[in-house]
PDB file of N, CA and C in Angstrom:
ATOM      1  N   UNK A   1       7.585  -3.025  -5.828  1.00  0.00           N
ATOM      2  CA  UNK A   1       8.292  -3.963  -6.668  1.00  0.00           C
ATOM      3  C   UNK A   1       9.231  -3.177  -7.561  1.00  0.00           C
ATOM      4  N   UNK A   2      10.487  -3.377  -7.856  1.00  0.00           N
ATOM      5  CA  UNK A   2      11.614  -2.562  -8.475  1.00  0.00           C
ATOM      6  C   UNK A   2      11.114  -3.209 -10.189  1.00  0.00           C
ATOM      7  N   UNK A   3      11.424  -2.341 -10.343  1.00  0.00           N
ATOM      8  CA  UNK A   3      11.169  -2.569 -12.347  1.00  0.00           C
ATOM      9  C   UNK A   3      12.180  -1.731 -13.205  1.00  0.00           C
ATOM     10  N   UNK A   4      13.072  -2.510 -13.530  1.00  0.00           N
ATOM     11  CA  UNK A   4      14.357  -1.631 -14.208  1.00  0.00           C
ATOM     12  C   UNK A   4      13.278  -1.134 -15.374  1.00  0.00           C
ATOM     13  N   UNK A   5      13.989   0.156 -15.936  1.00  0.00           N
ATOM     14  CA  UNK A   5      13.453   0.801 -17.180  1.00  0.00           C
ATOM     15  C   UNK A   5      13.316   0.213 -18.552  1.00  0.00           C
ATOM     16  N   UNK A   6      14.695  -0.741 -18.562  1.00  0.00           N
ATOM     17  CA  UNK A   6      14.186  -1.438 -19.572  1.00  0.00           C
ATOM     18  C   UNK A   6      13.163  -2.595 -19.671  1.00  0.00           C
ATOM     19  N   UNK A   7      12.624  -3.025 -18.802  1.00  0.00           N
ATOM     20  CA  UNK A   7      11.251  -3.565 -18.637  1.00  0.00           C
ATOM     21  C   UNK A   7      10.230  -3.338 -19.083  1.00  0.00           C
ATOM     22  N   UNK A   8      10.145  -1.760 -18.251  1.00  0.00           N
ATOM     23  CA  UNK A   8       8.919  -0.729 -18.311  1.00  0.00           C
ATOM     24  C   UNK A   8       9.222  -0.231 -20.208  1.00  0.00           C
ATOM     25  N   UNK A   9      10.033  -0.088 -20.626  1.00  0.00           N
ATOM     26  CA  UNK A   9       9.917   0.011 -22.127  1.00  0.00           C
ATOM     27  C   UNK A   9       9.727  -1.103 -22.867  1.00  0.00           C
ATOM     28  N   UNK A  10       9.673  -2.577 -22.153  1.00  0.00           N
ATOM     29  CA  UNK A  10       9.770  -3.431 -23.246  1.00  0.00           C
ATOM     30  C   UNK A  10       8.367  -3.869 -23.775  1.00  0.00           C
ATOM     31  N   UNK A  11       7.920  -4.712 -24.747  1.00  0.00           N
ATOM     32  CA  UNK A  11       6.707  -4.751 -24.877  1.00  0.00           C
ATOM     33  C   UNK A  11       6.511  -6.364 -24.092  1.00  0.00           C
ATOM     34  N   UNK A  12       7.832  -6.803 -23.786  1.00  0.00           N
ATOM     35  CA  UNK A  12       7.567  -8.026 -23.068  1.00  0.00           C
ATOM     36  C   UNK A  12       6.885  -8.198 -21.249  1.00  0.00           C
ATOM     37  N   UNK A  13       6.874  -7.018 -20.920  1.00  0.00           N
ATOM     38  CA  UNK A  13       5.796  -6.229 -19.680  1.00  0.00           C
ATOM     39  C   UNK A  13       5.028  -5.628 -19.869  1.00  0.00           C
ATOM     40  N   UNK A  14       3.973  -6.876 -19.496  1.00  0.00           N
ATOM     41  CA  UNK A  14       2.576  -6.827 -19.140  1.00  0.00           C
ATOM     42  C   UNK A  14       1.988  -6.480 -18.031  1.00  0.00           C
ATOM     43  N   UNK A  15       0.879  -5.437 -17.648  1.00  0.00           N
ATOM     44  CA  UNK A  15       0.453  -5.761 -16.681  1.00  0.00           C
ATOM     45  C   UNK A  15      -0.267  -6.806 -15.997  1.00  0.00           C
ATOM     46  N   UNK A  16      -0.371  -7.976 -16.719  1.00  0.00           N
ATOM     47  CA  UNK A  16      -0.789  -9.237 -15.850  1.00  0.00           C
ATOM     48  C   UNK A  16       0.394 -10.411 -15.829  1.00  0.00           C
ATOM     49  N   UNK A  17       0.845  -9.859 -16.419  1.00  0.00           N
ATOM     50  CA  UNK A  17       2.723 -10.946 -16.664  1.00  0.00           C
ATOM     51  C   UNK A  17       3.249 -11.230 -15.441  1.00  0.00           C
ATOM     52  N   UNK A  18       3.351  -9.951 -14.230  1.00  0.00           N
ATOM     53  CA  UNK A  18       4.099 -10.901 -13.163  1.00  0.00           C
ATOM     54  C   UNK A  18       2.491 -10.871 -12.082  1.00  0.00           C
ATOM     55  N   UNK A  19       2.862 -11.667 -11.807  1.00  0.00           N
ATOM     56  CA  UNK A  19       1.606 -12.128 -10.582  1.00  0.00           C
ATOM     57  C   UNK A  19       2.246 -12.509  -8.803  1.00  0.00           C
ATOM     58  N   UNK A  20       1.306 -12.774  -8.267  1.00  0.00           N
ATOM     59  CA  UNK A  20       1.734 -12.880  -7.106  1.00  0.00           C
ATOM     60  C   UNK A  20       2.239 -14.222  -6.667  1.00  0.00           C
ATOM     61  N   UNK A  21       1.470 -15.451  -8.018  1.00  0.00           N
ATOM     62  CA  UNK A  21       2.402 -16.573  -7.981  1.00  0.00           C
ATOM     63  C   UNK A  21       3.304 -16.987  -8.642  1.00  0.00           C
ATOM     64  N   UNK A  22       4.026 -15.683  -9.503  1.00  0.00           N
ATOM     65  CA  UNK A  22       4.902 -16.097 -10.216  1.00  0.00           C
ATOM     66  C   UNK A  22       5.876 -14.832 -10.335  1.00  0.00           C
ATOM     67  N   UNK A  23       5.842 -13.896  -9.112  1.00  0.00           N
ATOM     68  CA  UNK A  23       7.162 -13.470  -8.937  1.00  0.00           C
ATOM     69  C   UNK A  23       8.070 -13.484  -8.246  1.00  0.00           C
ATOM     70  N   UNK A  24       8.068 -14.132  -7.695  1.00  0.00           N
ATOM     71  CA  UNK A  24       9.269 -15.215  -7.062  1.00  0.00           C
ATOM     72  C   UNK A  24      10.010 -15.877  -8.219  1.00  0.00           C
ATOM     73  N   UNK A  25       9.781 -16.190  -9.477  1.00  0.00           N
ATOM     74  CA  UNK A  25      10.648 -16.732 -10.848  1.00  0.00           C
ATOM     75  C   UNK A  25      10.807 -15.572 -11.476  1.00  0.00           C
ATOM     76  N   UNK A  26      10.013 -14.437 -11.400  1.00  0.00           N
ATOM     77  CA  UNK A  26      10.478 -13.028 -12.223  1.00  0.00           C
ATOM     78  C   UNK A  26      11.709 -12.559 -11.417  1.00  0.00           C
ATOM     79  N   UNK A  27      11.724 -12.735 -10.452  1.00  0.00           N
ATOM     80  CA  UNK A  27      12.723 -11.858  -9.930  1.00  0.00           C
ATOM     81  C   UNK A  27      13.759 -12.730  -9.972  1.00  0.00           C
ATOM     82  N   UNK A  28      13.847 -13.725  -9.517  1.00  0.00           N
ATOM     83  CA  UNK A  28      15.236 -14.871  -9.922  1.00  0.00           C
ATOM     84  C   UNK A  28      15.941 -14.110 -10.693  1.00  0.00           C
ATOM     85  N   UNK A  29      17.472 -13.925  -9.928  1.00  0.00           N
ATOM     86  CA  UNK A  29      18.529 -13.801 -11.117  1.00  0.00           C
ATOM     87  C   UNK A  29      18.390 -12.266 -11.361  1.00  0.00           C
ATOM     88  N   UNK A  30      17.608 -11.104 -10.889  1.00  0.00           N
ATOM     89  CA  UNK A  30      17.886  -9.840 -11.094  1.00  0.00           C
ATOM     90  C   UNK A  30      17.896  -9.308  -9.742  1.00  0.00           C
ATOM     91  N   UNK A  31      18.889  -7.881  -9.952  1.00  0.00           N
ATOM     92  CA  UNK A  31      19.254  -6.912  -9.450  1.00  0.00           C
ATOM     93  C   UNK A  31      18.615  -5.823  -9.183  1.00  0.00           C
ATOM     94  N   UNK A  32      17.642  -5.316  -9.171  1.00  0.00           N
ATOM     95  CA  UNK A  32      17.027  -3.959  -9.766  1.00  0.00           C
ATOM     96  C   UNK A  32      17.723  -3.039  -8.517  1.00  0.00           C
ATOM     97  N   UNK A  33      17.596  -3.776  -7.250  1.00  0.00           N
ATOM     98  CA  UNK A  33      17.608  -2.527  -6.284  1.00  0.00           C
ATOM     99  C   UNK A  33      19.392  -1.879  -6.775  1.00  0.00           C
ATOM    100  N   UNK A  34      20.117  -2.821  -7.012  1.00  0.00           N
ATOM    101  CA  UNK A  34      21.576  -2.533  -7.622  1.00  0.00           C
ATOM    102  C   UNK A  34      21.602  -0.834  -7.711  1.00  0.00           C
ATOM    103  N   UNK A  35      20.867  -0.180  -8.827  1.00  0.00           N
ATOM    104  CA  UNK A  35      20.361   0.677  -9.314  1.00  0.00           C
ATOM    105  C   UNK A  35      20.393   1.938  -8.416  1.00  0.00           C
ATOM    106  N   UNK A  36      19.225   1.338  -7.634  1.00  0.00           N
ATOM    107  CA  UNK A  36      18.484   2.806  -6.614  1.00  0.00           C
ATOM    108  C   UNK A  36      19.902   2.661  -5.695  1.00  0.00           C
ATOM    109  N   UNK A  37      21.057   1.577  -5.489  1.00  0.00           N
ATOM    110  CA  UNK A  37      21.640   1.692  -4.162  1.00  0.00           C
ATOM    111  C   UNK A  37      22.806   2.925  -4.685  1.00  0.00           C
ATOM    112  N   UNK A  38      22.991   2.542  -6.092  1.00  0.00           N
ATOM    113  CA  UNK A  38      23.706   3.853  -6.927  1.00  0.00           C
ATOM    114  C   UNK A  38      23.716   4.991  -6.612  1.00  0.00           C
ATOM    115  N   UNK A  39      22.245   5.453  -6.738  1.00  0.00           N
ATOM    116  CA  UNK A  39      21.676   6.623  -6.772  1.00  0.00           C
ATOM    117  C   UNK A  39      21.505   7.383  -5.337  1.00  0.00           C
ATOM    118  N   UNK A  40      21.801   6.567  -4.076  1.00  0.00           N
ATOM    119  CA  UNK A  40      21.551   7.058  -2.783  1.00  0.00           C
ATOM    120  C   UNK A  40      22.173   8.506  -2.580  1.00  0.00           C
ATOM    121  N   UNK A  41      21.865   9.332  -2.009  1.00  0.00           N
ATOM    122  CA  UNK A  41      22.302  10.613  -1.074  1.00  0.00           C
ATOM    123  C   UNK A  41      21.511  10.875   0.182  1.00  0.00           C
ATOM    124  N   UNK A  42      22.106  11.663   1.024  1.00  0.00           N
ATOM    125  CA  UNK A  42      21.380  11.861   1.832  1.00  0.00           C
ATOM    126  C   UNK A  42      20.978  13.212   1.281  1.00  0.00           C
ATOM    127  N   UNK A  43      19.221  13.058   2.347  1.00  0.00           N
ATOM    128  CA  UNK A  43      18.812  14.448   2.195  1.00  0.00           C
ATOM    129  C   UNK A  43      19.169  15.604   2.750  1.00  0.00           C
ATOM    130  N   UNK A  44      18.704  16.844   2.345  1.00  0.00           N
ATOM    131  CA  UNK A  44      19.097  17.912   2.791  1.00  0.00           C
ATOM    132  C   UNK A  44      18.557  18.584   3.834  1.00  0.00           C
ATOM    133  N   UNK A  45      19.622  19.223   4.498  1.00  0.00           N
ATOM    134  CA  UNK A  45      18.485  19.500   5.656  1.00  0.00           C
ATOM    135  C   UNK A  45      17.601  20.542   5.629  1.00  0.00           C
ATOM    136  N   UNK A  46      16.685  20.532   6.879  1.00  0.00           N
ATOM    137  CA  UNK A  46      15.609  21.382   6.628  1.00  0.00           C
ATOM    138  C   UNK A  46      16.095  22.440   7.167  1.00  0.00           C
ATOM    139  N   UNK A  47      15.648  23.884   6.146  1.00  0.00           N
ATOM    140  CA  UNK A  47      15.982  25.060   7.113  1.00  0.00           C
ATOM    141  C   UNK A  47      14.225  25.097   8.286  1.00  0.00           C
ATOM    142  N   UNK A  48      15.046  26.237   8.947  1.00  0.00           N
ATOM    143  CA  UNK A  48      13.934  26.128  10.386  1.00  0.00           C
ATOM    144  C   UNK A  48      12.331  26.917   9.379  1.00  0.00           C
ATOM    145  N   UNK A  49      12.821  27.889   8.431  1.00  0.00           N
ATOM    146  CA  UNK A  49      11.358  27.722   7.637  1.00  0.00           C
ATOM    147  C   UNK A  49      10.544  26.956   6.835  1.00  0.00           C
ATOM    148  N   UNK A  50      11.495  25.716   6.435  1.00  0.00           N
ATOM    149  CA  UNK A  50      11.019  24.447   5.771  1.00  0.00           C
ATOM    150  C   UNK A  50      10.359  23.634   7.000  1.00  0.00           C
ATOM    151  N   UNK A  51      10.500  23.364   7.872  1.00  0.00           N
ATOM    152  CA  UNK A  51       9.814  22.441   8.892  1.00  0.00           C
ATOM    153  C   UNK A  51       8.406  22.584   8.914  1.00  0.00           C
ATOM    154  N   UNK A  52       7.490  21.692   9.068  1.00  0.00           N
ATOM    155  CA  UNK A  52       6.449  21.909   9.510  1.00  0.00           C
ATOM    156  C   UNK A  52       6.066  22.619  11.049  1.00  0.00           C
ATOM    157  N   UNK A  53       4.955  22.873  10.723  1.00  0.00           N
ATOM    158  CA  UNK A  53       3.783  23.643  11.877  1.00  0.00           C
ATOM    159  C   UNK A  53       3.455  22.616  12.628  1.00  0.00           C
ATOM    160  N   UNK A  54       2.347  22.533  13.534  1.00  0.00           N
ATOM    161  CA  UNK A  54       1.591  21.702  14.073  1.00  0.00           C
ATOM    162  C   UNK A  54       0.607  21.022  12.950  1.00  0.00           C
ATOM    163  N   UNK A  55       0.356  21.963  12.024  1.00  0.00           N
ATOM    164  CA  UNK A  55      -0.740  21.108  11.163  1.00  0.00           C
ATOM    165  C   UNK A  55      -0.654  20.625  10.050  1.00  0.00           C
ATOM    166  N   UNK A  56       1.254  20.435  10.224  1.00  0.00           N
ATOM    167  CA  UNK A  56       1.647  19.881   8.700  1.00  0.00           C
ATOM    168  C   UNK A  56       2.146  20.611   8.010  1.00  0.00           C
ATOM    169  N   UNK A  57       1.905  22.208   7.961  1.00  0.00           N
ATOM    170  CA  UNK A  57       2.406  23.122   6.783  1.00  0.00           C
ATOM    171  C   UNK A  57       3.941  23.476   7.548  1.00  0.00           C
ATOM    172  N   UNK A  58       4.050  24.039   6.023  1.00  0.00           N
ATOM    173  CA  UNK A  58       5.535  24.376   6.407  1.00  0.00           C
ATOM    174  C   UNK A  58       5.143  25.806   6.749  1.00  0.00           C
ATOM    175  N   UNK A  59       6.204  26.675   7.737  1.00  0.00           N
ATOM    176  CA  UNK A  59       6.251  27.909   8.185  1.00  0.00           C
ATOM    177  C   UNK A  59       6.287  28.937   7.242  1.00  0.00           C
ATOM    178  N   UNK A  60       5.571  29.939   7.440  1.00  0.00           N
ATOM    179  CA  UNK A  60       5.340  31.381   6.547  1.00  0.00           C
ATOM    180  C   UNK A  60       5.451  31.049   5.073  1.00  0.00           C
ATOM    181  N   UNK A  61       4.591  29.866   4.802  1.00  0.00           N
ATOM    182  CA  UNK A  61       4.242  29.572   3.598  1.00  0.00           C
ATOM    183  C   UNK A  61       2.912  29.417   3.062  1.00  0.00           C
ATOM    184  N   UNK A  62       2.413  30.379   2.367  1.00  0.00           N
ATOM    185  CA  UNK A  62       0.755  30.288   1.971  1.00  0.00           C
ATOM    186  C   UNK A  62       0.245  29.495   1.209  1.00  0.00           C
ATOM    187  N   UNK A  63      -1.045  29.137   1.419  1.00  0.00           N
ATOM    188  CA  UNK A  63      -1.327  28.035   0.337  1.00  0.00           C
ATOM    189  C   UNK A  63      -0.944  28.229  -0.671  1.00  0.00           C
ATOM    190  N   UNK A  64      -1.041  29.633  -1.312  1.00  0.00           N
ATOM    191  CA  UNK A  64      -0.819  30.353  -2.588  1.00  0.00           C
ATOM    192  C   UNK A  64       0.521  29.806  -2.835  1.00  0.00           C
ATOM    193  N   UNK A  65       0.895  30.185  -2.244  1.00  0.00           N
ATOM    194  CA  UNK A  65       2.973  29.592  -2.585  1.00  0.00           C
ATOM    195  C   UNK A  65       3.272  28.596  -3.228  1.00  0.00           C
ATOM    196  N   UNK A  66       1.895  27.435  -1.960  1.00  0.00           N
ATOM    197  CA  UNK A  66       3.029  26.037  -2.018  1.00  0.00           C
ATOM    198  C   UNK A  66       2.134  25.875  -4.175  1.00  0.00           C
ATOM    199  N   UNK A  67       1.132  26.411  -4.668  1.00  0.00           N
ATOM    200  CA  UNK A  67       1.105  25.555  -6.044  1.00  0.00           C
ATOM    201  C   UNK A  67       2.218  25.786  -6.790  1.00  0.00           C
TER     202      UNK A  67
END
């Protein structure tokens, strides 16, 4: 669910305020995704040592590294 920031700062958001039968009237009339469509880029690509392994890790990277 998109939640502009000024929402999330207001004291008028509650966590029981929007519900599942009543956000369909919260959302009426807003934009939020507006926002994130702003912010789009594409990602970057992977070098061939960023890719994963077979088991998920990325190449010649130790556990130690990745903290």
């Amino acid at each position: 669910m998109p939640v502009a920031w000024a929402d999330v700062e207001s004291d008028a958001l509650r966590p029981d305020g929007v519900t599942m039968r009543n956000v369909w009237d919260w959302l009426q009339g807003r934009d939020d995704w507006k926002e994130l469509e702003q912010m789009r880029r594409p990602l970057p690509r992977l070098t061939e040592s960023d890719k994963p392994n077979r088991s998920g890790r990325r190449r010649g990277v130790s556990r130690l590294e990745r903290r």
